[in-house]
C-alpha atoms as a PDB file:
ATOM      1  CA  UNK A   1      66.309  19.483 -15.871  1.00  0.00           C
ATOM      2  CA  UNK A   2      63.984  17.877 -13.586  1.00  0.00           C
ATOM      3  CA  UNK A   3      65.711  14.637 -14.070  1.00  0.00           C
ATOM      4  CA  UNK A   4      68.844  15.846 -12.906  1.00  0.00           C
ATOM      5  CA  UNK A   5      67.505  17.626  -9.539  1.00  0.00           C
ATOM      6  CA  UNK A   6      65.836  14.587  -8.852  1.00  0.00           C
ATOM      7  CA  UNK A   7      68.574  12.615  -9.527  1.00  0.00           C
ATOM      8  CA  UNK A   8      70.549  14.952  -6.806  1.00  0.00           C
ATOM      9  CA  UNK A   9      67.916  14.702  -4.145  1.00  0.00           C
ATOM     10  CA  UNK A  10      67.996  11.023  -4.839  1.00  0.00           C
ATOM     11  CA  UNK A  11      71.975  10.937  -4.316  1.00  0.00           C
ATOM     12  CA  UNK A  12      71.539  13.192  -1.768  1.00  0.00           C
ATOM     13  CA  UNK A  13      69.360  10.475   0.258  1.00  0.00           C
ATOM     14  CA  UNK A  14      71.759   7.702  -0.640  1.00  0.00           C
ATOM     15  CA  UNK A  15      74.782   9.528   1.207  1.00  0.00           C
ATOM     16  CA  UNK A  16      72.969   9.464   4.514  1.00  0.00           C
ATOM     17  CA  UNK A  17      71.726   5.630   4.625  1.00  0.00           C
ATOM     18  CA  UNK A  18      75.002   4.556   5.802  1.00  0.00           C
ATOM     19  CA  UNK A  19      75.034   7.250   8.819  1.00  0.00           C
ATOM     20  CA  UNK A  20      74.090   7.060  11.959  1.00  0.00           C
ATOM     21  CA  UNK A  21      71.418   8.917  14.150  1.00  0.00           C
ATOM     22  CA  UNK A  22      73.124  11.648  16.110  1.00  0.00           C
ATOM     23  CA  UNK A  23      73.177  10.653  19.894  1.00  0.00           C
ATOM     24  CA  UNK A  24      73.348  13.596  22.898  1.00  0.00           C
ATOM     25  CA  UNK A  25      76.050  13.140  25.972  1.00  0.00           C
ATOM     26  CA  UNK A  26      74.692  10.944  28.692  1.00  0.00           C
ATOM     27  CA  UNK A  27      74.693  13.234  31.045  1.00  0.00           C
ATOM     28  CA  UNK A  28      73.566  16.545  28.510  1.00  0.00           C
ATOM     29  CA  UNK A  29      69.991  16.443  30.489  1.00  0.00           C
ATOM     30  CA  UNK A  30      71.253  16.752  33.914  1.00  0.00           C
ATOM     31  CA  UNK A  31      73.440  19.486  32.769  1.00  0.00           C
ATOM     32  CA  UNK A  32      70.143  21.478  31.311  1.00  0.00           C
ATOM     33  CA  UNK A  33      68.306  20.656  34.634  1.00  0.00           C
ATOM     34  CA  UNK A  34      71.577  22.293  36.979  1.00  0.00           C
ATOM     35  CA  UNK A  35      71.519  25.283  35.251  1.00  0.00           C
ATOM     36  CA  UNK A  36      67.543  25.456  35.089  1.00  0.00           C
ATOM     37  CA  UNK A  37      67.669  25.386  38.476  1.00  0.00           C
ATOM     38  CA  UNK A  38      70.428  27.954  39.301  1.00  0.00           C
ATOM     39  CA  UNK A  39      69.215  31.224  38.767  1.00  0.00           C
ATOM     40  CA  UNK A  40      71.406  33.158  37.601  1.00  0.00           C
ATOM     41  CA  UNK A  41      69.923  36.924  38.185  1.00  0.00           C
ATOM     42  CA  UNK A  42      71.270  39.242  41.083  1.00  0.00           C
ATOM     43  CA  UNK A  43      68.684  40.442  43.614  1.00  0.00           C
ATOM     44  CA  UNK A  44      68.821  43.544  44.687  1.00  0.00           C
ATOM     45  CA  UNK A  45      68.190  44.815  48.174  1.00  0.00           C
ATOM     46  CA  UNK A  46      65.472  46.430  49.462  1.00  0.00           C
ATOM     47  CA  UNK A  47      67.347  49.092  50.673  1.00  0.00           C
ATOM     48  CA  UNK A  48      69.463  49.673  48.451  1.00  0.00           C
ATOM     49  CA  UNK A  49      66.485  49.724  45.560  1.00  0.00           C
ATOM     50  CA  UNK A  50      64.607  52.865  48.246  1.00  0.00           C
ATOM     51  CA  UNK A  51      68.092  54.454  48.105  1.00  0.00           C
ATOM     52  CA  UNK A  52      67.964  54.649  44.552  1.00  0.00           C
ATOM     53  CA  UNK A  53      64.424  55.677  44.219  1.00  0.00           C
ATOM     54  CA  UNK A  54      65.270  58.424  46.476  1.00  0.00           C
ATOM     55  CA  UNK A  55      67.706  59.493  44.601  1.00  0.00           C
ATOM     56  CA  UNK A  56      65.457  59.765  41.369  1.00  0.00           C
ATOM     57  CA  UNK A  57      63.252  61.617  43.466  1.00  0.00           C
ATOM     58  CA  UNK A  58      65.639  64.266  44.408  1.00  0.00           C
ATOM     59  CA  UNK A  59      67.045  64.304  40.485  1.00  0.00           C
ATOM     60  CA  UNK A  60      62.947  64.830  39.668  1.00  0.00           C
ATOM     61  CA  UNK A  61      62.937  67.627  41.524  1.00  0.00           C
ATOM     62  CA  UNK A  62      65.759  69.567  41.288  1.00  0.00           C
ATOM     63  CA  UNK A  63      65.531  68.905  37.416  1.00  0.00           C
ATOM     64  CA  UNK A  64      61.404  70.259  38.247  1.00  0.00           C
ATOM     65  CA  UNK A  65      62.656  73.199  40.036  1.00  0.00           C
ATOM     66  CA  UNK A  66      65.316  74.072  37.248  1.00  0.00           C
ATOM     67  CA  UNK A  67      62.602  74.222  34.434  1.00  0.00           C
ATOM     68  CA  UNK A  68      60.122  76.550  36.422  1.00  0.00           C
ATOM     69  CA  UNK A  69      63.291  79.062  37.272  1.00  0.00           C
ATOM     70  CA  UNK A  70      64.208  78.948  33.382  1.00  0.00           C
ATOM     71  CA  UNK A  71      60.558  79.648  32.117  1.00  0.00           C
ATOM     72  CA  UNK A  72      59.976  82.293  34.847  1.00  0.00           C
ATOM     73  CA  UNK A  73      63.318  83.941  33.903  1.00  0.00           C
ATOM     74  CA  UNK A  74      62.172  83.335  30.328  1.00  0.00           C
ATOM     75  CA  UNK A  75      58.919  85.038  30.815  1.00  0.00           C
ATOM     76  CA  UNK A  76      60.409  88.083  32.898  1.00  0.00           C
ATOM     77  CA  UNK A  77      62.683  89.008  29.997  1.00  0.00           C
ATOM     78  CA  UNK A  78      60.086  88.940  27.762  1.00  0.00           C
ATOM     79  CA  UNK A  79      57.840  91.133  29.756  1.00  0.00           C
ATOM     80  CA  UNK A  80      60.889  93.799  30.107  1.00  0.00           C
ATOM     81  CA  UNK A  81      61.338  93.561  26.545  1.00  0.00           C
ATOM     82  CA  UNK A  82      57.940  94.002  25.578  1.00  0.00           C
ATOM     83  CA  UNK A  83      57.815  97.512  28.331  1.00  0.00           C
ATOM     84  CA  UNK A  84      60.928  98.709  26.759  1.00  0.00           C
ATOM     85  CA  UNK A  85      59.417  98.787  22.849  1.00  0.00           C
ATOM     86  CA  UNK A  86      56.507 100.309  24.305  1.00  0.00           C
ATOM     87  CA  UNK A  87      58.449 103.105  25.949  1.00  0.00           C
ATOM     88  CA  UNK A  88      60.536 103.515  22.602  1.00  0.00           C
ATOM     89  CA  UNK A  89      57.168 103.489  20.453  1.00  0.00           C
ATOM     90  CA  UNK A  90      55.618 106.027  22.757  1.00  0.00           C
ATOM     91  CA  UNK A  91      59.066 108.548  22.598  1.00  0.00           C
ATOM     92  CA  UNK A  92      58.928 107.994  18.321  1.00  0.00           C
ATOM     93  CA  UNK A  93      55.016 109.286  18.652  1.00  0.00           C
ATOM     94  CA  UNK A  94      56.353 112.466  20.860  1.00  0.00           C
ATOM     95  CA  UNK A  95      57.729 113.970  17.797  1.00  0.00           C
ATOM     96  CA  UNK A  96      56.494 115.346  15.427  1.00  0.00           C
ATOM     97  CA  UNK A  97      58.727 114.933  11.971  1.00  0.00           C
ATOM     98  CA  UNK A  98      55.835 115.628   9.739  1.00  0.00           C
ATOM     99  CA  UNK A  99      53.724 118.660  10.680  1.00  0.00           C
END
């Protein structure tokens, strides 16, 4: 078995003496120079980048804003809640079923 795979790598080797070395374009390296050179990124303004951060701003707050109104709201319902079982609790203990 170790005959044969030798064998193959052996043949294998053979094939490629007669080939030749693979050779770039002539002009392959200028090409990779141009487009190092070009940048291709988009700037983008100064302006419009402090419009944007404004505007993130503004979202921060209103979304800010929004969560304190929803916890307060959350907060008052649970405090009405809470007075209204202990006015129900304190009718129940008026009567008196069991004397």
């Amino acid at each position: 078995m170790k005959d044969d795979k030798e064998q193959w790598i052996e043949d294998v080797f053979d094939s490629l003496k007669g080939s030749k070395r693979a050779k770039p374009n002539d002009d392959l390296f200028a090409r990779i120079e141009t487009e190092i050179e070009s940048p291709d990124t988009k700037a983008i303004p100064l302006r419009q980048l402090r419009m944007i951060a404004a505007a993130a701003i503004v979202l921060l707050i209103l979304n800010i804003g929004a969560l304190l109104q929803y916890t307060q709201s959350q907060k008052s319902n649970y405090e009405n809640q809470v007075t209204e079982s202990s006015h129900q609790t304190s009718l129940i203990s008026d009567y008196k079923l069991y004397e």
